[in-house]
PDB file of N, CA and C in Angstrom:
ATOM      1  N   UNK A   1     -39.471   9.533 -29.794  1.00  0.00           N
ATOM      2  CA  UNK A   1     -40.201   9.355 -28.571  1.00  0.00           C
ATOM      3  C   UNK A   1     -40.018   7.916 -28.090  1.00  0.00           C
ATOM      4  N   UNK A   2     -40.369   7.445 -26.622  1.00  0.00           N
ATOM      5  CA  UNK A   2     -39.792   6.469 -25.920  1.00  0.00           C
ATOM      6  C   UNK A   2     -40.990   5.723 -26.493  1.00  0.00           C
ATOM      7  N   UNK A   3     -40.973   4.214 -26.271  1.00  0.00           N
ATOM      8  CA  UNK A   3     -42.202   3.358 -26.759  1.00  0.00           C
ATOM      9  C   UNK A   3     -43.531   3.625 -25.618  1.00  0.00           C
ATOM     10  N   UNK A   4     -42.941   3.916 -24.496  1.00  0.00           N
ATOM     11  CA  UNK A   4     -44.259   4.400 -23.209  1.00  0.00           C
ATOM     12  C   UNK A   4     -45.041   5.701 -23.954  1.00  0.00           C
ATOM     13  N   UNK A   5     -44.417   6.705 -24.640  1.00  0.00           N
ATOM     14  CA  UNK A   5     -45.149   7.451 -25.230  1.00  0.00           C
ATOM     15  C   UNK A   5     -44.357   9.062 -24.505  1.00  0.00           C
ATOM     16  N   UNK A   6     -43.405   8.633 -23.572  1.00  0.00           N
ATOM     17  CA  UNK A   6     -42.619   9.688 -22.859  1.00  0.00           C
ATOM     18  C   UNK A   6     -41.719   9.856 -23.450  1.00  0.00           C
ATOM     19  N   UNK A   7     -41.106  11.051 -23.794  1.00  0.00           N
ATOM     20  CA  UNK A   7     -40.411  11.682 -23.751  1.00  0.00           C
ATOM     21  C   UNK A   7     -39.145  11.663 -22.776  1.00  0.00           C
ATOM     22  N   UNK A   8     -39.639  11.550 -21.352  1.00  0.00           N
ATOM     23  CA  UNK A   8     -38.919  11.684 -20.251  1.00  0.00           C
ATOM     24  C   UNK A   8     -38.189  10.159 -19.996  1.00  0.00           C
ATOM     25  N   UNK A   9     -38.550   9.325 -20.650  1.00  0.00           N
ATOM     26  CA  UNK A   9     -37.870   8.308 -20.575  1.00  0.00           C
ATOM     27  C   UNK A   9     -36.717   7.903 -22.010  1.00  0.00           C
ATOM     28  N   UNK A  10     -37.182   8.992 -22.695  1.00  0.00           N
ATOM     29  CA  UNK A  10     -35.780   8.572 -23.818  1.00  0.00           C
ATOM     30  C   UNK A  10     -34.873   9.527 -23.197  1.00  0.00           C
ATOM     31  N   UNK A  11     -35.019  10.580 -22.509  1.00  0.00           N
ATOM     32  CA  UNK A  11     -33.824  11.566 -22.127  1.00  0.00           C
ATOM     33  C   UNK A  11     -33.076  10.788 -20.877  1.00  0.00           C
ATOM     34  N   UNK A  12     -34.120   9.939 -20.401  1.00  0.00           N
ATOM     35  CA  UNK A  12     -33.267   9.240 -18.833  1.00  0.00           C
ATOM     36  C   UNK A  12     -32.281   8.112 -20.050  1.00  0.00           C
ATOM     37  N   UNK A  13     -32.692   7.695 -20.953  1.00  0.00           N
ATOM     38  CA  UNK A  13     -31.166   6.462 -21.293  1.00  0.00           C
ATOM     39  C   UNK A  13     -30.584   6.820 -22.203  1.00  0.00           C
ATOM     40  N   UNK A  14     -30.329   8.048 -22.405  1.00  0.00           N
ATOM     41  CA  UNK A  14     -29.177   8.890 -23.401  1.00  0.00           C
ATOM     42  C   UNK A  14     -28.061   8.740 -21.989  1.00  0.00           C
ATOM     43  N   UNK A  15     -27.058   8.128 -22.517  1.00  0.00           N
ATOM     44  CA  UNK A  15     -25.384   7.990 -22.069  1.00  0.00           C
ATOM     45  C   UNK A  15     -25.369   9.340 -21.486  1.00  0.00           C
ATOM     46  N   UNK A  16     -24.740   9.278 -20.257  1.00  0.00           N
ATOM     47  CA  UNK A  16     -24.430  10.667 -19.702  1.00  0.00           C
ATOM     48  C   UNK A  16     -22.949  11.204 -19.893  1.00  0.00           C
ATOM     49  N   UNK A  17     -22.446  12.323 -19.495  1.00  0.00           N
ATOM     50  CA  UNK A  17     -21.001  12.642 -20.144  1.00  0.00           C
ATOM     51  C   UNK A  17     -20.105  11.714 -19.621  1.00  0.00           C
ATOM     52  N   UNK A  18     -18.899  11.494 -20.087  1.00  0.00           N
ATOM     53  CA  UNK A  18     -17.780  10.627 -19.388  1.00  0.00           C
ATOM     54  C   UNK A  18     -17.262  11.224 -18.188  1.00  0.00           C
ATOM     55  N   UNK A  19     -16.934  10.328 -17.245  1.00  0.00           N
ATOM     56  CA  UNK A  19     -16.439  11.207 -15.760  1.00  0.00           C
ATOM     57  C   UNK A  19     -15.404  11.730 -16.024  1.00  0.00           C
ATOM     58  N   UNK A  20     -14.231  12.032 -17.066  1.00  0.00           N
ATOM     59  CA  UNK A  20     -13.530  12.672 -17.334  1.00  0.00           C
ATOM     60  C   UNK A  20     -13.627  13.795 -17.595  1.00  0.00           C
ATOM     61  N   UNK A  21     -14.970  14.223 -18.266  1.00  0.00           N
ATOM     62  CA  UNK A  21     -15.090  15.522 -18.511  1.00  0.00           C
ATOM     63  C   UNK A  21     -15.425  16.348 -17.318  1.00  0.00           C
ATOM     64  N   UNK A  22     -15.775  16.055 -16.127  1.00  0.00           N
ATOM     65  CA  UNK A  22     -16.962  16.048 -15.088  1.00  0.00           C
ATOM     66  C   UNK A  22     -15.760  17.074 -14.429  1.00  0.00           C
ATOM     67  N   UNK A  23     -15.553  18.396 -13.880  1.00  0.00           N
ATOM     68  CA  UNK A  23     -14.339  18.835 -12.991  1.00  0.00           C
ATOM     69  C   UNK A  23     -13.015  18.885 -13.641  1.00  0.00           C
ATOM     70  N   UNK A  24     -12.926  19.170 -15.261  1.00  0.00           N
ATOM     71  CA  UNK A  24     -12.093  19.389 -15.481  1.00  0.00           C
ATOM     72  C   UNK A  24     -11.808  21.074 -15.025  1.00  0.00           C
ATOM     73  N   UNK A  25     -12.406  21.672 -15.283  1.00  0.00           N
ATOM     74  CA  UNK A  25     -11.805  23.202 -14.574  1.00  0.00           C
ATOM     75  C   UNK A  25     -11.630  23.003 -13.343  1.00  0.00           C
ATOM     76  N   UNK A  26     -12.142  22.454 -12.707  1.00  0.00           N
ATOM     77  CA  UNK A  26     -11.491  22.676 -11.039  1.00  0.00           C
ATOM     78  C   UNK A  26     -10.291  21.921 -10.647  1.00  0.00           C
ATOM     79  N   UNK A  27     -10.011  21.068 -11.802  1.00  0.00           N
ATOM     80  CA  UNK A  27      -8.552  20.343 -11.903  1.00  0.00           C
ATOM     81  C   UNK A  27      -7.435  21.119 -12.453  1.00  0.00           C
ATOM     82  N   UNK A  28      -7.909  22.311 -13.015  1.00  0.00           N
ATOM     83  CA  UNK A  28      -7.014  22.696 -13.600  1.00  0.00           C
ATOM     84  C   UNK A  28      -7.080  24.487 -12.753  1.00  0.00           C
ATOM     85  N   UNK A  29      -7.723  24.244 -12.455  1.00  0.00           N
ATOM     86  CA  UNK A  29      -7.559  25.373 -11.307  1.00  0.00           C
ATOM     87  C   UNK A  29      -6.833  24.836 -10.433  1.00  0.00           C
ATOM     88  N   UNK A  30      -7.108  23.733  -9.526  1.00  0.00           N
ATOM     89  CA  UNK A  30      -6.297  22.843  -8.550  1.00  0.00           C
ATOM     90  C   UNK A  30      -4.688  22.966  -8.607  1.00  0.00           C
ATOM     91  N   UNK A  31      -4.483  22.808 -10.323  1.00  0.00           N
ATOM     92  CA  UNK A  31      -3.235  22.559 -10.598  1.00  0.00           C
ATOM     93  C   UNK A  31      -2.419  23.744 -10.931  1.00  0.00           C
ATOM     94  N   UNK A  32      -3.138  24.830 -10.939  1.00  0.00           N
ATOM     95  CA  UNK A  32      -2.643  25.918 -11.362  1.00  0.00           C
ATOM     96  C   UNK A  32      -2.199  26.463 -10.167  1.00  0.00           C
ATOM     97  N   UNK A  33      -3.255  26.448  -9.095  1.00  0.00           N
ATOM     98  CA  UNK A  33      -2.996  26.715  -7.278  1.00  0.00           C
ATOM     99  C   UNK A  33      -1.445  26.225  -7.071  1.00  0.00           C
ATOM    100  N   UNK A  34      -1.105  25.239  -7.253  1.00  0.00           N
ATOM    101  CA  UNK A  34      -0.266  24.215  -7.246  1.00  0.00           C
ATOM    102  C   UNK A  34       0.843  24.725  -7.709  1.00  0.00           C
ATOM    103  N   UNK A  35       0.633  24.785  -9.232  1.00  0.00           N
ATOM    104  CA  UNK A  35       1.865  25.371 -10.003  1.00  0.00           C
ATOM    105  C   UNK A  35       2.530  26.840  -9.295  1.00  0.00           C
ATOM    106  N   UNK A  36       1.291  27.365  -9.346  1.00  0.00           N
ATOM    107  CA  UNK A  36       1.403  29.027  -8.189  1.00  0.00           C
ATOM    108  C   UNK A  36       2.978  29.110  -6.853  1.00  0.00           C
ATOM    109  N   UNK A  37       1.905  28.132  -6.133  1.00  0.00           N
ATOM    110  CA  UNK A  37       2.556  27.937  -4.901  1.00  0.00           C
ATOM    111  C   UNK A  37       3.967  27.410  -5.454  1.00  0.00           C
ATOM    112  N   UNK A  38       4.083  26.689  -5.853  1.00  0.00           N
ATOM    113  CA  UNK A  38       6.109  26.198  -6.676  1.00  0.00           C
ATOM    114  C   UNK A  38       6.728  27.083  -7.036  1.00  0.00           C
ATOM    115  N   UNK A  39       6.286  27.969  -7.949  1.00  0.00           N
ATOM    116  CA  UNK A  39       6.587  28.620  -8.597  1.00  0.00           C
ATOM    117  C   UNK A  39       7.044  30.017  -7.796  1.00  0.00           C
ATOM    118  N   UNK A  40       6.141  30.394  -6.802  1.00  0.00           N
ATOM    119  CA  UNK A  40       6.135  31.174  -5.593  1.00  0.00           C
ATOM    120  C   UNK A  40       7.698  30.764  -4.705  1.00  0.00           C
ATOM    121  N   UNK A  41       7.660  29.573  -4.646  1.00  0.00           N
ATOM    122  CA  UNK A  41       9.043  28.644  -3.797  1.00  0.00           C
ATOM    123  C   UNK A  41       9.882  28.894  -4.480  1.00  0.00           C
ATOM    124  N   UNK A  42      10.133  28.516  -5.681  1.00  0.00           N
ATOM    125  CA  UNK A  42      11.611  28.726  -6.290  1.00  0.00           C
ATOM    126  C   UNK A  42      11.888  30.299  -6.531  1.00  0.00           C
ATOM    127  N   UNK A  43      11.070  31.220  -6.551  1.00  0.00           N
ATOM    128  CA  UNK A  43      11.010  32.905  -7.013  1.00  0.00           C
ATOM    129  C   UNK A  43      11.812  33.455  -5.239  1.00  0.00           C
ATOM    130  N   UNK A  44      11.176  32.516  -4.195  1.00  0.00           N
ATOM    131  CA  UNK A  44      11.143  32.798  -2.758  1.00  0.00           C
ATOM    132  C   UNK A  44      13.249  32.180  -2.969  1.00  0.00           C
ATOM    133  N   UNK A  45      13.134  31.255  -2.905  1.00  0.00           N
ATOM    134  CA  UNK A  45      14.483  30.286  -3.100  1.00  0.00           C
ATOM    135  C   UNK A  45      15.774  31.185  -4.011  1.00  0.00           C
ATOM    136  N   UNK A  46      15.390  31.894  -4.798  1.00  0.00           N
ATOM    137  CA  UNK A  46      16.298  32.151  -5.974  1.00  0.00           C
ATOM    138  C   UNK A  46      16.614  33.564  -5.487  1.00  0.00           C
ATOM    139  N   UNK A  47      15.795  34.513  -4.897  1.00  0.00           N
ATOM    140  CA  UNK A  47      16.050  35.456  -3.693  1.00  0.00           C
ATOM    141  C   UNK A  47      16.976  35.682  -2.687  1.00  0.00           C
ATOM    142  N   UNK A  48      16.573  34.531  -2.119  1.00  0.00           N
ATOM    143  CA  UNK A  48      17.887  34.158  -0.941  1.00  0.00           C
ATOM    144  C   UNK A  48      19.049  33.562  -1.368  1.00  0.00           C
ATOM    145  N   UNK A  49      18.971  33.294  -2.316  1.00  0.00           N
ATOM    146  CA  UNK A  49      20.803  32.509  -3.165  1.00  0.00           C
ATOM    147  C   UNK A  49      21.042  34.455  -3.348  1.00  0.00           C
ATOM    148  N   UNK A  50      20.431  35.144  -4.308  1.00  0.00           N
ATOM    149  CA  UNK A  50      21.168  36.654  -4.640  1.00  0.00           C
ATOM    150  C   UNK A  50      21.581  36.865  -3.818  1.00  0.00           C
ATOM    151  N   UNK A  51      20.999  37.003  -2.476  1.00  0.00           N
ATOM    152  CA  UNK A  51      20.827  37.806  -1.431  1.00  0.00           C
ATOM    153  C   UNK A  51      22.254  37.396  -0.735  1.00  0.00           C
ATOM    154  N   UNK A  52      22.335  36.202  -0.910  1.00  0.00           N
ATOM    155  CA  UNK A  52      23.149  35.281   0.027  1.00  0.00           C
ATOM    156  C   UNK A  52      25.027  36.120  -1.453  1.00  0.00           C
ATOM    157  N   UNK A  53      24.696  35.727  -2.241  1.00  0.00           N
ATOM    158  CA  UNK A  53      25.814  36.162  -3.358  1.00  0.00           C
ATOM    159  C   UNK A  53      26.442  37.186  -3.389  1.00  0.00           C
ATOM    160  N   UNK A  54      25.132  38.258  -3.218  1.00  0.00           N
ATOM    161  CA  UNK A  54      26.181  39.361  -3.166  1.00  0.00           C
ATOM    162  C   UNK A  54      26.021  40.040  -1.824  1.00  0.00           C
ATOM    163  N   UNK A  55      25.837  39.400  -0.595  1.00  0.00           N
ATOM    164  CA  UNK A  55      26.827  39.685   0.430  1.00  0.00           C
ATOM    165  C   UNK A  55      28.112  38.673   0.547  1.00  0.00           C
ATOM    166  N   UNK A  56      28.223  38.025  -0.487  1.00  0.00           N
ATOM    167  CA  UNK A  56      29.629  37.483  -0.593  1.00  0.00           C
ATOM    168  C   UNK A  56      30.388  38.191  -1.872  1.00  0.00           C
ATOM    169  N   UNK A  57      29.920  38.748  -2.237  1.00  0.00           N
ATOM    170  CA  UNK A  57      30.636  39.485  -3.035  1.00  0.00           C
ATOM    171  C   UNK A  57      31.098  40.814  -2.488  1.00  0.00           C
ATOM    172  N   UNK A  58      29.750  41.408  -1.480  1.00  0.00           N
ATOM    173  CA  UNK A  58      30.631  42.859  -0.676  1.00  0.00           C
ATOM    174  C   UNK A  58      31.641  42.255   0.299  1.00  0.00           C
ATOM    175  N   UNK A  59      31.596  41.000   0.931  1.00  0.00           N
ATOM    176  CA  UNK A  59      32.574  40.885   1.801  1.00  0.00           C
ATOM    177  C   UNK A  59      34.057  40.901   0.832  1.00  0.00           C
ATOM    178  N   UNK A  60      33.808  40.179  -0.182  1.00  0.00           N
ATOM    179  CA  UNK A  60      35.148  40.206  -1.052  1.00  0.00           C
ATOM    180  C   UNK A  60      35.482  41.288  -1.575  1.00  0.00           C
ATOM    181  N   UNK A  61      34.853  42.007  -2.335  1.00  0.00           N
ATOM    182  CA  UNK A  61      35.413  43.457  -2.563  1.00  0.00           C
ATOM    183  C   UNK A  61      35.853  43.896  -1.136  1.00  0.00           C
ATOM    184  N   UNK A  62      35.291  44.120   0.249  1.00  0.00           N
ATOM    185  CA  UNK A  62      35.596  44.657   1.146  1.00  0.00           C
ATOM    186  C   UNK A  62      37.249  44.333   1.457  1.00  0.00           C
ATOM    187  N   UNK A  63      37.286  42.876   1.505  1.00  0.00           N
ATOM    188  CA  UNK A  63      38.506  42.275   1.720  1.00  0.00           C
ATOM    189  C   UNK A  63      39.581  42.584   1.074  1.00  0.00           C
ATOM    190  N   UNK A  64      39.245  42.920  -0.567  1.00  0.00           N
ATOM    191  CA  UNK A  64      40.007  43.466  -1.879  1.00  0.00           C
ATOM    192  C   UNK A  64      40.440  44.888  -1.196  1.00  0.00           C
ATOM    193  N   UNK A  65      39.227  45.501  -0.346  1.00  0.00           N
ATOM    194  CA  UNK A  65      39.687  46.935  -0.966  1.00  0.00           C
ATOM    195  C   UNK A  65      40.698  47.120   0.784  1.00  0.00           C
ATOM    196  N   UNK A  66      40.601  46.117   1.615  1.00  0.00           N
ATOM    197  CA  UNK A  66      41.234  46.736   2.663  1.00  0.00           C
ATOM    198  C   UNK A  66      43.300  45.978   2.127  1.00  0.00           C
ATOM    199  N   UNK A  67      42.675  44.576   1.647  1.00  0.00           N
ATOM    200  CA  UNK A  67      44.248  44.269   1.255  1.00  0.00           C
ATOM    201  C   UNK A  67      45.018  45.755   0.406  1.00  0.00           C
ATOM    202  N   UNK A  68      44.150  46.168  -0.855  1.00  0.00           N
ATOM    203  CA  UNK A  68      44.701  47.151  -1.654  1.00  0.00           C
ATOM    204  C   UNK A  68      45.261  48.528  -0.354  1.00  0.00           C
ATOM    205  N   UNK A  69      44.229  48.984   0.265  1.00  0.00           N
ATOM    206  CA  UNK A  69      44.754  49.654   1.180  1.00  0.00           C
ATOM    207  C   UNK A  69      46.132  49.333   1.931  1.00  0.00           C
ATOM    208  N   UNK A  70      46.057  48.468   2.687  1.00  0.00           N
ATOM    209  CA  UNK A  70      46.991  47.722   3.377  1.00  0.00           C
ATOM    210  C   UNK A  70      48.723  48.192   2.302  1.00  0.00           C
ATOM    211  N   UNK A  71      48.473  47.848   1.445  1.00  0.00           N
ATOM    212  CA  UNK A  71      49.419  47.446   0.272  1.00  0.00           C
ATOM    213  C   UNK A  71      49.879  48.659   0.031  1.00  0.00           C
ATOM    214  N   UNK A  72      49.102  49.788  -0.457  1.00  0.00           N
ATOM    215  CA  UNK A  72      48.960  51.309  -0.535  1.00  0.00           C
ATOM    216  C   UNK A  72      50.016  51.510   0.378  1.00  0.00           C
ATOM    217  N   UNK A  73      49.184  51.396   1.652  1.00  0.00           N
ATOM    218  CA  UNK A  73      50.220  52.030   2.961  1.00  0.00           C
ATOM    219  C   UNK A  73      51.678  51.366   2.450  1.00  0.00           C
ATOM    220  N   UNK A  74      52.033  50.558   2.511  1.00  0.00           N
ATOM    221  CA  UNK A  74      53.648  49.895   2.943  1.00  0.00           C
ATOM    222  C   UNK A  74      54.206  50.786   1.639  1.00  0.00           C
ATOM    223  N   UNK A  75      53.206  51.120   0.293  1.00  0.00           N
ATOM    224  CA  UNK A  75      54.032  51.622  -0.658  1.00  0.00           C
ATOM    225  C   UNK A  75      54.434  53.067  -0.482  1.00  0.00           C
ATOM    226  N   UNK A  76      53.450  53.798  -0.024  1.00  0.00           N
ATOM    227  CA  UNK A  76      53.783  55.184   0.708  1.00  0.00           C
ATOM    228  C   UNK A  76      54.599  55.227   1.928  1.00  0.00           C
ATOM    229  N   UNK A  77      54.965  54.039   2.302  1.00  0.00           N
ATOM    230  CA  UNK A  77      55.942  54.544   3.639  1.00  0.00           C
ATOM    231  C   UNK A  77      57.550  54.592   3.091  1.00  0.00           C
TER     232      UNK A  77
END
């Protein structure tokens, strides 16, 4: 007990938590939002490279298969 005879005054000068501890979940929610959204970007990013790849790959087979044609013909004539 406090020397006044309160109670309420030994609980007021007990050290309060460190401000570090104070919002750690909402920091790490914050950062997770965060991580989300990046993570969302490069998934968005890595999409459009496939996308982009293999319509370069049908144009090249296309190109393959009209040269082979092409080639075909002159051998049948």
């Amino acid at each position: 007990m406090a020397r006044d005879g309160s109670w309420t005054t030994e609980m007021d000068n007990q050290p309060s938590e460190p401000a570090s501890d104070t919002g750690d979940l909402g920091d790490i929610t914050r950062s997770r939002k965060a991580g989300d959204c990046e993570l969302e970007a490069v998934v968005h990013d890595l999409r459009d490279r496939m996308m982009r790849l293999e319509q370069h790959v049908i144009k090249t087979e296309k190109v393959k298969l009209l040269i082979f044609c092409h080639d075909l013909k002159f051998l049948l004539v």
